[in-house]
N, C-alpha and C. Protein backbone atom coordinates (compact mmCIF):
# COMPACT_ATOMS: atom_id res chain seq x y z
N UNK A 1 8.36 -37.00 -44.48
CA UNK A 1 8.30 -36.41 -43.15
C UNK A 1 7.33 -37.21 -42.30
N UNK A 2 7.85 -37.66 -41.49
CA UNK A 2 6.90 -38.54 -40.69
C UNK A 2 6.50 -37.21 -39.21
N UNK A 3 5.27 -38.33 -38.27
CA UNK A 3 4.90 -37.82 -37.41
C UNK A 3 5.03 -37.10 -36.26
N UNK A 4 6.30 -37.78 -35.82
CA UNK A 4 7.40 -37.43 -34.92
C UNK A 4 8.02 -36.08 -35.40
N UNK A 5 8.86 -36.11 -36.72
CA UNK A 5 9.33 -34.61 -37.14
C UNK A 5 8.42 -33.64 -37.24
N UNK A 6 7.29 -33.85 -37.70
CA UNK A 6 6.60 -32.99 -37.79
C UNK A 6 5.77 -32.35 -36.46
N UNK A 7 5.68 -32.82 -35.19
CA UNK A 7 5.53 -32.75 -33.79
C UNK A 7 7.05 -31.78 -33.20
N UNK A 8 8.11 -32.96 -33.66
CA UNK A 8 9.80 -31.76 -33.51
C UNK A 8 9.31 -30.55 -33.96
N UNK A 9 9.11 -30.26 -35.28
CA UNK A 9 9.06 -28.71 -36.21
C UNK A 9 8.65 -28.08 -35.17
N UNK A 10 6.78 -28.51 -34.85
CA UNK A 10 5.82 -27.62 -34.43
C UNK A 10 6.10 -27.42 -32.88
N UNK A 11 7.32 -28.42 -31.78
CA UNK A 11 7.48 -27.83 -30.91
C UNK A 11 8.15 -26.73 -30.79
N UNK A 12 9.66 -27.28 -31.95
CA UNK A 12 10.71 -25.82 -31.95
C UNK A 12 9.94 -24.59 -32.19
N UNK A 13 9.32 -24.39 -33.15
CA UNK A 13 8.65 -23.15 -33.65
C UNK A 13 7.89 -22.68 -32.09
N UNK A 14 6.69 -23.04 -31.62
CA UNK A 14 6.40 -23.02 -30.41
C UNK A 14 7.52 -22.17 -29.54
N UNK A 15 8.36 -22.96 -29.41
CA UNK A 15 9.66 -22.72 -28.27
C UNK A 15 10.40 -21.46 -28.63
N UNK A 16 10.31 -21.12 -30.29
CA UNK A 16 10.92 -20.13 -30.65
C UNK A 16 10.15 -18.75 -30.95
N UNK A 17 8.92 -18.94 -30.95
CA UNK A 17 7.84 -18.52 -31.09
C UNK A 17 7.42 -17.25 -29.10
N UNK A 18 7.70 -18.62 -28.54
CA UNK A 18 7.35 -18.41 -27.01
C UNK A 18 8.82 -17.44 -26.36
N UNK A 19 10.53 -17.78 -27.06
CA UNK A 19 11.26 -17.23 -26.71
C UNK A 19 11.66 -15.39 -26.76
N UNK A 20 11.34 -15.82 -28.39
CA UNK A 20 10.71 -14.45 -29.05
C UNK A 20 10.05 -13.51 -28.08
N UNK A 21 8.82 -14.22 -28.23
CA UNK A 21 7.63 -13.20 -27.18
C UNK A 21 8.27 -12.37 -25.67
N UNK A 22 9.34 -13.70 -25.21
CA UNK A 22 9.66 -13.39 -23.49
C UNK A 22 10.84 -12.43 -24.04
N UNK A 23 11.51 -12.46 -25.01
CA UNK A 23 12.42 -11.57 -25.04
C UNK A 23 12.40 -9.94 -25.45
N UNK A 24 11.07 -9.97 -26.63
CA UNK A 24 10.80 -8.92 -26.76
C UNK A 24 9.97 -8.34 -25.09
N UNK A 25 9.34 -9.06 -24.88
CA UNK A 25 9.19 -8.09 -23.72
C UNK A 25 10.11 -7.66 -22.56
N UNK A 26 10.43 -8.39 -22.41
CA UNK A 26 12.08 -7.71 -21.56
C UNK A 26 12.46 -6.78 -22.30
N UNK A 27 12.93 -6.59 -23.24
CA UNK A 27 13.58 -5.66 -23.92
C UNK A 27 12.48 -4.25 -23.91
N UNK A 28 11.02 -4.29 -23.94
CA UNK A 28 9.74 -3.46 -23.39
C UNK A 28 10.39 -2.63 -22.26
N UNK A 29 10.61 -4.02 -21.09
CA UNK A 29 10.29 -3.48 -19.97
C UNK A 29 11.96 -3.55 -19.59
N UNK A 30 12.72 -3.28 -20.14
CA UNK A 30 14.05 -3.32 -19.42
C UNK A 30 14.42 -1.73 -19.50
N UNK A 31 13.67 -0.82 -19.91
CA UNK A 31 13.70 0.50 -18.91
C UNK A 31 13.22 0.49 -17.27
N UNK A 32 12.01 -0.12 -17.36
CA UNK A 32 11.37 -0.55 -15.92
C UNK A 32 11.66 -1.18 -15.11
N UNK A 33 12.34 -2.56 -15.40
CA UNK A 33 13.45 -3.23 -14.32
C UNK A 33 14.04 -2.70 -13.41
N UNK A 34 14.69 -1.91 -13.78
CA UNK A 34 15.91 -0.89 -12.63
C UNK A 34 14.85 -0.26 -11.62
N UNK A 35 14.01 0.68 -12.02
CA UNK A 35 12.74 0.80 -10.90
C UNK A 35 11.89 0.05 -10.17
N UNK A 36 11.86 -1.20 -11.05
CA UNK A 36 10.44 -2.20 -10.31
C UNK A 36 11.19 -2.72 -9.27
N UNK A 37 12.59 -3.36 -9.12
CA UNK A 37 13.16 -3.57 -8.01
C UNK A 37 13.07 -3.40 -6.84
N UNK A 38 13.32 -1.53 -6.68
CA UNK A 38 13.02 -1.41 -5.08
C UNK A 38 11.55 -1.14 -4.85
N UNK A 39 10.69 -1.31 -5.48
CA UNK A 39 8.81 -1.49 -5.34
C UNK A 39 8.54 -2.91 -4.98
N UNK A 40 9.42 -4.02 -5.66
CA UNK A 40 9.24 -4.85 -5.44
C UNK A 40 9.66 -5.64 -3.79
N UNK A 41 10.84 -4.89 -3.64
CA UNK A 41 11.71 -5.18 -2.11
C UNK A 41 11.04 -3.89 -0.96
N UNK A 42 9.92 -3.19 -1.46
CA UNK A 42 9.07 -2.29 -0.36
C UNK A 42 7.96 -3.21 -0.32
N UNK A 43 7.70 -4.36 -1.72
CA UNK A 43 6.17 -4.68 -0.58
C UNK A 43 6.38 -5.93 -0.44
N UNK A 44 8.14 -6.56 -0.28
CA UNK A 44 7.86 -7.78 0.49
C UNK A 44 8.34 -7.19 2.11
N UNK A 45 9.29 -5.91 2.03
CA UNK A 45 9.21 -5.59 3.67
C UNK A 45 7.61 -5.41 3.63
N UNK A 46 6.69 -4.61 3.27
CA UNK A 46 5.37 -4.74 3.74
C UNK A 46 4.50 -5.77 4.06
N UNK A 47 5.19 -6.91 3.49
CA UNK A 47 4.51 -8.14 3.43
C UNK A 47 5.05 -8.97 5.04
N UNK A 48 6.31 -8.49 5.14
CA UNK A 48 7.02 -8.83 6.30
C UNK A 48 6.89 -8.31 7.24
N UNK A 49 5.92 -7.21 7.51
CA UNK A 49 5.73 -6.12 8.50
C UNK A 49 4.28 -6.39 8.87
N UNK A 50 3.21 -6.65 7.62
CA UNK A 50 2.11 -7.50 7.72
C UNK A 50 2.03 -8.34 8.64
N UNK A 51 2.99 -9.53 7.81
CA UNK A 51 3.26 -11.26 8.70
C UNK A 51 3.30 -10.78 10.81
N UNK A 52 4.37 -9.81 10.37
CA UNK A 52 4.52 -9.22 12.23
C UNK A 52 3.09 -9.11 13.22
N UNK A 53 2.77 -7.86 12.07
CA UNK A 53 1.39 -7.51 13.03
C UNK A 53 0.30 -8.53 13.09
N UNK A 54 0.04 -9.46 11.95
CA UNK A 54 -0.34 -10.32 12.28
C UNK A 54 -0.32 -11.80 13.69
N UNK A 55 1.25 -11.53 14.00
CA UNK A 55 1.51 -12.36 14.88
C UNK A 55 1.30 -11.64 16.40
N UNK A 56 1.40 -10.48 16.28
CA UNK A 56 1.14 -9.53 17.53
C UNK A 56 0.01 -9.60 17.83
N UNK A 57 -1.18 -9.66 16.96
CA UNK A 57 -2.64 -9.72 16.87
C UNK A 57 -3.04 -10.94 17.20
N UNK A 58 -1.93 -11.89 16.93
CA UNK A 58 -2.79 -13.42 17.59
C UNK A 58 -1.84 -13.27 19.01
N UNK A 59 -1.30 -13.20 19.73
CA UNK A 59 -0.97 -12.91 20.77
C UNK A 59 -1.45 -12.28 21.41
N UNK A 60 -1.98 -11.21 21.21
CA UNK A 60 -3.23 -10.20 21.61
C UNK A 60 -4.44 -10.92 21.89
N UNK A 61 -4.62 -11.39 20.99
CA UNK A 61 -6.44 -11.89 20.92
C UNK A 61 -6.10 -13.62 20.11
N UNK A 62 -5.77 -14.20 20.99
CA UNK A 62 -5.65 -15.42 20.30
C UNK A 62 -6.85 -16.26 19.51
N UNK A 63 -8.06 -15.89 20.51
CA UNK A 63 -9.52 -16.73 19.85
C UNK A 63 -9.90 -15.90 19.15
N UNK A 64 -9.11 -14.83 18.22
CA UNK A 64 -9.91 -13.88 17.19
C UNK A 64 -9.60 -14.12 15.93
N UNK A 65 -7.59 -14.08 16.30
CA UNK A 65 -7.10 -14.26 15.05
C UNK A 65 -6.06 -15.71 14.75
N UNK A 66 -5.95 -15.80 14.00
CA UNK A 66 -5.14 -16.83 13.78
C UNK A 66 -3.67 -16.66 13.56
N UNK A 67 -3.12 -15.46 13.20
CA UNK A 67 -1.84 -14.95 12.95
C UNK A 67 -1.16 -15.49 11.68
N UNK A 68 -2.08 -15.91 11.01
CA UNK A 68 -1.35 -16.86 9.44
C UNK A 68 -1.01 -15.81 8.16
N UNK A 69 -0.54 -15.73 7.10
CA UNK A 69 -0.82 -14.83 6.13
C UNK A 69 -1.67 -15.77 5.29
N UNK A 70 -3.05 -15.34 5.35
CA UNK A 70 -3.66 -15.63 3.83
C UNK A 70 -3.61 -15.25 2.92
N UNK A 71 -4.41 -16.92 1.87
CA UNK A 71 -4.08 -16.62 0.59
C UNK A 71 -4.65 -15.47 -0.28
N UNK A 72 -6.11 -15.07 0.57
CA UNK A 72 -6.70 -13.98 -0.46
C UNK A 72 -5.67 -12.33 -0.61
N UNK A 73 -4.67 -11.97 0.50
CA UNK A 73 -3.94 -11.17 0.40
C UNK A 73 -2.74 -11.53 -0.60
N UNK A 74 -2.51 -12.79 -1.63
CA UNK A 74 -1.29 -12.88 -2.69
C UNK A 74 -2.11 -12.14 -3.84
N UNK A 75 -3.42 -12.27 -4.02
CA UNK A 75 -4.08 -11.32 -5.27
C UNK A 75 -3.86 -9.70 -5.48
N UNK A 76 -3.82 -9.40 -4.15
CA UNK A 76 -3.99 -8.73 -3.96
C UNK A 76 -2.46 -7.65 -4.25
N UNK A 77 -1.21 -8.56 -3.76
CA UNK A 77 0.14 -8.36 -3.82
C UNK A 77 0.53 -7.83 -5.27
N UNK A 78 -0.28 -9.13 -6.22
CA UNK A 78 -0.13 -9.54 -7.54
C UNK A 78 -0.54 -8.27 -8.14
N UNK A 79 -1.81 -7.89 -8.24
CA UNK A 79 -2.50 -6.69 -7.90
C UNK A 79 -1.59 -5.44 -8.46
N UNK A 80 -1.15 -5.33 -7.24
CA UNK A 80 -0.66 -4.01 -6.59
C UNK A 80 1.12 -4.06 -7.53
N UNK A 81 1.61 -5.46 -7.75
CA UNK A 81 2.98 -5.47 -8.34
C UNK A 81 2.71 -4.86 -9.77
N UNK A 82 1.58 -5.33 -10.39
CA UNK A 82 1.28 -5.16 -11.75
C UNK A 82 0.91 -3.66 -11.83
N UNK A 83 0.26 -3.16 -11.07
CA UNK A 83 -0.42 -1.91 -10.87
C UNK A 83 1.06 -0.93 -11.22
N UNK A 84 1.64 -1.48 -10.46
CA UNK A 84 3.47 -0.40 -10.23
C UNK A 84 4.43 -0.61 -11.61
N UNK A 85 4.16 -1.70 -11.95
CA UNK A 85 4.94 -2.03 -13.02
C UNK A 85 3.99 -0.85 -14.29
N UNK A 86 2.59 -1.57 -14.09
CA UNK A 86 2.35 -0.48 -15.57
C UNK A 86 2.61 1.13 -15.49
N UNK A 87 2.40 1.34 -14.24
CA UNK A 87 2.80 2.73 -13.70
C UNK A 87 3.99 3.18 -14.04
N UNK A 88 5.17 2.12 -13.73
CA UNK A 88 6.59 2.17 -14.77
C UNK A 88 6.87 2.54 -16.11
N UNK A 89 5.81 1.89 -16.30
CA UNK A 89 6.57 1.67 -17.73
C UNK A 89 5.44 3.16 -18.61
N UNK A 90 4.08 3.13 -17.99
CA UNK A 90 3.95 4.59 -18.30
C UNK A 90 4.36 5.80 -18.28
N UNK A 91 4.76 6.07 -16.97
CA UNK A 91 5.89 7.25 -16.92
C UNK A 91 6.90 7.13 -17.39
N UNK A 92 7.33 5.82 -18.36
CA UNK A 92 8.75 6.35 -18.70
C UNK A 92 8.25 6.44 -20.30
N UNK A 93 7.07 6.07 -20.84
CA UNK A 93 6.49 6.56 -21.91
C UNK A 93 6.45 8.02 -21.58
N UNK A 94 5.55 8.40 -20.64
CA UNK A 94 5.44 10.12 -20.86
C UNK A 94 6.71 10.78 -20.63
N UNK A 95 8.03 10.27 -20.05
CA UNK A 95 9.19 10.69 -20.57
C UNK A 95 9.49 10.72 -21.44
N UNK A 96 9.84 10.01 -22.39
CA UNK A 96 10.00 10.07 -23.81
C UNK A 96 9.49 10.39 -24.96
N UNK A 97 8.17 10.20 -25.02
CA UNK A 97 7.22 10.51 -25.98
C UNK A 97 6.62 11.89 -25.57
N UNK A 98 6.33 12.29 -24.54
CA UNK A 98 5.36 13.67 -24.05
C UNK A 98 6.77 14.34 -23.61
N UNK A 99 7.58 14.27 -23.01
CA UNK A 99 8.43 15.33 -22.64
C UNK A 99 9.55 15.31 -23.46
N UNK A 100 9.94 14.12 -24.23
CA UNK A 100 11.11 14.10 -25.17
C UNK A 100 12.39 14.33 -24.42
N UNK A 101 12.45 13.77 -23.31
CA UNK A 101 13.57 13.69 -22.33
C UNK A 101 13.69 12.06 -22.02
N UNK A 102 15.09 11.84 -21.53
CA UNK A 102 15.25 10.41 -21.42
C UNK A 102 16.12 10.69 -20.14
N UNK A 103 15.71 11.40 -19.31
CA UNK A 103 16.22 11.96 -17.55
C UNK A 103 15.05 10.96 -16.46
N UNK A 104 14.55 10.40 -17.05
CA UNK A 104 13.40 9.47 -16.33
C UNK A 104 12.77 10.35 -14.65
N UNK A 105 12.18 11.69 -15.17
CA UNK A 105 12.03 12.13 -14.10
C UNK A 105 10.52 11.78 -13.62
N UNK A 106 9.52 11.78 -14.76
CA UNK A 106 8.23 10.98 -14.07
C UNK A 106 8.36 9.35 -13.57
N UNK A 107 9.17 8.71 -13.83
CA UNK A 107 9.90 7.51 -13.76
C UNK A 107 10.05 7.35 -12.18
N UNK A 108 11.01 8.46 -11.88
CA UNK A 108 11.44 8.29 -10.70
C UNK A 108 9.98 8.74 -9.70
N UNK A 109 9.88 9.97 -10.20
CA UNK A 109 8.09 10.23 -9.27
C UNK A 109 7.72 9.40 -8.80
N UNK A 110 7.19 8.32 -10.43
CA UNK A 110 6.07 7.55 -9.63
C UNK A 110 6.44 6.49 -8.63
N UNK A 111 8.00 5.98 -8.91
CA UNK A 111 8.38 4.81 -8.10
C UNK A 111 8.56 5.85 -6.34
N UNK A 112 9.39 7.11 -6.50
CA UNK A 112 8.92 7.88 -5.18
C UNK A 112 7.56 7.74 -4.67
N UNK A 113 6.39 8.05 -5.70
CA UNK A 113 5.66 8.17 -4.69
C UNK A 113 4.87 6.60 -4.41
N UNK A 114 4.93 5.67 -4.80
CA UNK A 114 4.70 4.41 -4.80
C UNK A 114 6.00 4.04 -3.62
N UNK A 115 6.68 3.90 -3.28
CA UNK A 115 8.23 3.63 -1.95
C UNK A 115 7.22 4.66 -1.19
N UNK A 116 6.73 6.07 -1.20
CA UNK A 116 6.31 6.79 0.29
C UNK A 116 5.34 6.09 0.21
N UNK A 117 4.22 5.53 -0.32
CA UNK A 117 2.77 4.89 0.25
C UNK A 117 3.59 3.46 0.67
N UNK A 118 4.26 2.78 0.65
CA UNK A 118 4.69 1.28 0.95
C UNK A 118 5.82 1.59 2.30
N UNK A 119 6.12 2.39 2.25
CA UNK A 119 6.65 3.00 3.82
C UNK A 119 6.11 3.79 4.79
N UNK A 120 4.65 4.25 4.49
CA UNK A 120 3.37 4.28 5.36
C UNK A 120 3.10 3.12 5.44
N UNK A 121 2.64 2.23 4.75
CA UNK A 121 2.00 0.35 5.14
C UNK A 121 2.65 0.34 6.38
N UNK A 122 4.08 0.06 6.03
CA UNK A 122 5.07 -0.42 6.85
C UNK A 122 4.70 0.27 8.13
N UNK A 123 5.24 1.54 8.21
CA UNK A 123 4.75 2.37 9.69
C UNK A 123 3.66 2.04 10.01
N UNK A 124 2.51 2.22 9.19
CA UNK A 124 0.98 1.19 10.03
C UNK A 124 1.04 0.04 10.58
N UNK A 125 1.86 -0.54 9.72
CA UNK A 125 1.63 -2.39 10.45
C UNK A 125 2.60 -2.46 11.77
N UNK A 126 3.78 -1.48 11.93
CA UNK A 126 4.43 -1.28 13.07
C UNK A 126 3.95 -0.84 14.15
N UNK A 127 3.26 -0.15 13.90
CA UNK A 127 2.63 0.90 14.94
C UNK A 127 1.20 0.37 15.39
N UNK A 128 0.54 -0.36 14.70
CA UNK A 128 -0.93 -1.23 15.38
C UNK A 128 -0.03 -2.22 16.11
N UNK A 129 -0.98 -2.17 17.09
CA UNK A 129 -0.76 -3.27 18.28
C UNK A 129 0.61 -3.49 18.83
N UNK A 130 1.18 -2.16 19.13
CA UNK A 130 2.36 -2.09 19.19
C UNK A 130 2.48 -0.92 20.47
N UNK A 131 2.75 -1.20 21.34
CA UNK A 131 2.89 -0.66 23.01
C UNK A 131 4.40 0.39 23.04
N UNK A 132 5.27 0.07 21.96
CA UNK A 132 5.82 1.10 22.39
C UNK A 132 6.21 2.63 22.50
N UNK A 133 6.73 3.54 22.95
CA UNK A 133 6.40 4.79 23.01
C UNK A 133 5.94 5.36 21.49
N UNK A 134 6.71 5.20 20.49
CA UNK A 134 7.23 5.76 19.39
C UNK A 134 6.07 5.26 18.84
N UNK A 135 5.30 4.00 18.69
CA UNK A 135 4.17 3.48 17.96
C UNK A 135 3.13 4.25 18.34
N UNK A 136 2.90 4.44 19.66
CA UNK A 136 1.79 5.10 20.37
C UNK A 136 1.73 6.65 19.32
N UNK A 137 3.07 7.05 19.48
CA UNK A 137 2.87 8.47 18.88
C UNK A 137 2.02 8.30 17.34
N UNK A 138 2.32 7.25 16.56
CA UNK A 138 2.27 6.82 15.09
C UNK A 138 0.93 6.88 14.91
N UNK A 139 0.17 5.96 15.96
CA UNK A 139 -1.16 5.38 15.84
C UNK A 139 -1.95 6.92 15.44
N UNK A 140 -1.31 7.91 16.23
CA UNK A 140 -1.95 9.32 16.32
C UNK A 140 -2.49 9.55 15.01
N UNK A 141 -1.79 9.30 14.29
CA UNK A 141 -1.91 9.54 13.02
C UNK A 141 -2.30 8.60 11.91
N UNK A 142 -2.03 7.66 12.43
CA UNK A 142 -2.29 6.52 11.45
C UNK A 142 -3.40 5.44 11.27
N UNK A 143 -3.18 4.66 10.73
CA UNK A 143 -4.64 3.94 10.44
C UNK A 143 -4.54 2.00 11.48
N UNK A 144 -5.17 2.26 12.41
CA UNK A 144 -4.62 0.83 13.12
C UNK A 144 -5.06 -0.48 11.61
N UNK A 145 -4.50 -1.08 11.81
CA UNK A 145 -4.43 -2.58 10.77
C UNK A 145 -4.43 -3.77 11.70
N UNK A 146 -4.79 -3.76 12.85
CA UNK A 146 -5.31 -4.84 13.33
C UNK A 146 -6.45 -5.76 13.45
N UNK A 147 -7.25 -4.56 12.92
CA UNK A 147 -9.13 -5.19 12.39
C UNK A 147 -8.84 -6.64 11.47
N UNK A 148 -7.90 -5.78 10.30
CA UNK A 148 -7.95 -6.44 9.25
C UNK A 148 -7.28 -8.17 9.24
N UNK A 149 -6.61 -8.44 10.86
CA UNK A 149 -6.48 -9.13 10.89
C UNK A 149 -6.89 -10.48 12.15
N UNK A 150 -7.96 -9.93 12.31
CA UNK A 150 -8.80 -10.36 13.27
C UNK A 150 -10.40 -10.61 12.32
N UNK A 151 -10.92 -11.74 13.27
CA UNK A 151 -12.65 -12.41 12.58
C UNK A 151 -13.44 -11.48 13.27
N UNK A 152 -13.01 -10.19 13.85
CA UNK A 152 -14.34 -9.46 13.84
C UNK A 152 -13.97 -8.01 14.63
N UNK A 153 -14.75 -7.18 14.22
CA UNK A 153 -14.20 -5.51 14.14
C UNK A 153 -13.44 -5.49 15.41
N UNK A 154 -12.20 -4.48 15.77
CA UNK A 154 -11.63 -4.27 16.71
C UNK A 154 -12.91 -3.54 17.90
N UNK A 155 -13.90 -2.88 17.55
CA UNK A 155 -14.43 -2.03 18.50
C UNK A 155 -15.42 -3.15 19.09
N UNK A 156 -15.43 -4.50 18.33
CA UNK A 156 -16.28 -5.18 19.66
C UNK A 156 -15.43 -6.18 20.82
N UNK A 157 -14.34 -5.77 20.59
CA UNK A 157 -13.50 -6.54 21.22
C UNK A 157 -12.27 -5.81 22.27
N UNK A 158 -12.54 -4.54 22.20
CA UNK A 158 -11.83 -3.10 22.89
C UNK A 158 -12.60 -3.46 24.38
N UNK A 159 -12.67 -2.48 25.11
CA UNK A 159 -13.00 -1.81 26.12
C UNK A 159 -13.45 -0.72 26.33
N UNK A 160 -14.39 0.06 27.35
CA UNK A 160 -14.97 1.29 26.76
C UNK A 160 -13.64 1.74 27.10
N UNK A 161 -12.45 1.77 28.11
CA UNK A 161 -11.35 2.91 28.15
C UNK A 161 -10.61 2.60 27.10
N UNK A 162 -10.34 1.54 25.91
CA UNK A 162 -9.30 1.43 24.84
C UNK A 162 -10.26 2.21 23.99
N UNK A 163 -11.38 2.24 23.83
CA UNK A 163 -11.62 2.51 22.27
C UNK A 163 -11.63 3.93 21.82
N UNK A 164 -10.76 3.98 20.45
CA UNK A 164 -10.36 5.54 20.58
C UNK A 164 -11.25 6.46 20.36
N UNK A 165 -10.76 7.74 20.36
CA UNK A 165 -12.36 8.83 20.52
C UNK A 165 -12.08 8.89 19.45
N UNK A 166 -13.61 9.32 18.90
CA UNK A 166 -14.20 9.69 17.69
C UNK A 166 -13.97 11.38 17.68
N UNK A 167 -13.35 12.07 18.15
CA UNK A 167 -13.26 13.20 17.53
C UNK A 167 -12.97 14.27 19.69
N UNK A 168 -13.26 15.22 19.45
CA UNK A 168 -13.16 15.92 20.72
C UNK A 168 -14.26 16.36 21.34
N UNK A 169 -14.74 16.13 22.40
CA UNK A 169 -15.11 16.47 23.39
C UNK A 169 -15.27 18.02 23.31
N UNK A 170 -16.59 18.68 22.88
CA UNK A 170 -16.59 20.48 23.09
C UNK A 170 -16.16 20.64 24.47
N UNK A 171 -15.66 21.82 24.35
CA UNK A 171 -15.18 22.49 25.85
C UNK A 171 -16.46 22.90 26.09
N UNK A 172 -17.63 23.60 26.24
CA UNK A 172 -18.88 23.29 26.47
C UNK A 172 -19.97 22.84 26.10
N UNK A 173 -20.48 21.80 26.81
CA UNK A 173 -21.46 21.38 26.59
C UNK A 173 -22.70 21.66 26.25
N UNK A 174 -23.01 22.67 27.03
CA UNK A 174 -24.24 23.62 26.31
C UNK A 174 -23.84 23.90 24.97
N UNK A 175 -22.84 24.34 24.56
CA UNK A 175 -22.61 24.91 23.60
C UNK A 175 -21.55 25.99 23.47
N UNK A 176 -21.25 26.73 22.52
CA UNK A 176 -19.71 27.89 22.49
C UNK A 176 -20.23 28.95 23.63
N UNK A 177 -19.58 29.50 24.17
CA UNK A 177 -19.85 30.65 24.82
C UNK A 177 -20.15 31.46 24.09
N UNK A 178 -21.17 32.50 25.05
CA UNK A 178 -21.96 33.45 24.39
C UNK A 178 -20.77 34.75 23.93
N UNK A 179 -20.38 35.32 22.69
CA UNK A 179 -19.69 36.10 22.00
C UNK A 179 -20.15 37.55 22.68
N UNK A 180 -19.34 38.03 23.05
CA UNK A 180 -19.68 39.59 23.28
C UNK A 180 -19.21 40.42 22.11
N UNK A 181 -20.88 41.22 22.14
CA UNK A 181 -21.05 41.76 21.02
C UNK A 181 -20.52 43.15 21.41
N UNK A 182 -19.74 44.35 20.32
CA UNK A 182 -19.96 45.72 20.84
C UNK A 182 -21.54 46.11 20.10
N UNK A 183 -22.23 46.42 20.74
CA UNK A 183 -22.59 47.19 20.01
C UNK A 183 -22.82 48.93 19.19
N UNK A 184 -23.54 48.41 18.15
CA UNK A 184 -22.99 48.96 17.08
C UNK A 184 -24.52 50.15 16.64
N UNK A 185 -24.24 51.23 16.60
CA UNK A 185 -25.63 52.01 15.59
C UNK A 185 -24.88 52.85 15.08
N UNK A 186 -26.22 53.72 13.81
CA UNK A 186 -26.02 54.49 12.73
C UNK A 186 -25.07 55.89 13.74
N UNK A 187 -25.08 56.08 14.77
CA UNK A 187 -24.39 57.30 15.24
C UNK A 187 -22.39 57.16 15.59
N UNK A 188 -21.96 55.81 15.33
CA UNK A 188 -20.75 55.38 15.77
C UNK A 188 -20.25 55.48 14.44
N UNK A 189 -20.91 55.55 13.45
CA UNK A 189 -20.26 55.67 11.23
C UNK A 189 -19.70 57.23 11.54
């Protein structure tokens, strides 16, 4: 056996070794596939809804932001894909093993409730920096995401009439109006 074959052996093995590994895990996670899909196609629309508001924000404020997608937000993607996947593949453990059902109903939960938080993103990144009627209503409620894409906080770069209120205004200033009391003694029992 010379040097060469023995380099052949130890790549095949390697190769078969490495095929092994990728196949058993598919076969792991090929309950989870069918779910990770549409998690996966909610956070590249989020990623695409991002890219938007980002470009709205450099149009807005050109010397603030740059409108690019950075790289420190792919960790973060990576992150959040892995996060959903183990989330997958746990709930479809506590299907099977804890509930002894194969109806994949925590399965579906978690990918539900993972699709409603990635279709809030989406409505946030629509609705910051976004003038039209329907956004305006959104913002009401929602969290603006334009800071996050700007070199420095939105409130030093507002106006005193843009920047939103911190809460309401008492109807008096002194204070609540004075409560009228009945009063009350031991002869009214």
């Amino acid at each position: 056996m010379t040097l060469e074959d023995l380099k052949m052996k130890v790549a095949q093995k390697l190769l078969q070794y490495a095929s092994s590994l990728f196949g058993g895990l598919v076969m792991a996670f090929e309950t989870s596939i069918d779910f990770f899909i549409p998690c996966l196609l909610a956070v590249v629309l989020d990623v695409i809804s991002a890219y938007f508001l980002g470009r709205r924000v450099h149009k807005k404020h050109p010397e603030e932001s740059d409108g690019k997608f950075k790289s420190e937000y792919k960790r973060r993607i990576l992150y959040t894909m892995l996060i959903v996947w183990i989330c997958i593949i746990l709930a479809n453990y506590v299907d099977v093993a804890v509930r002894h059902t194969t109806d994949g109903l925590a399965v579906r939960f978690a990918v539900a409730v993972f699709l409603f938080y990635e279709v809030w993103s989406c409505l946030e990144n629509w609705s910051s920096e976004n003038d039209q009627p329907i956004a305006k209503a959104l913002q009401r409620v929602m969290v603006n995401k334009a800071e996050r894409h700007l070199n420095v906080p939105l409130s030093d770069i507002l106006m005193k009439d843009d920047k939103p209120k911190r809460g309401r205004k008492p109807r008096h200033p002194q204070g609540p109006p004075p409560m009228h009391r009945t009063e009350f003694n031991d002869d009214n029992f």
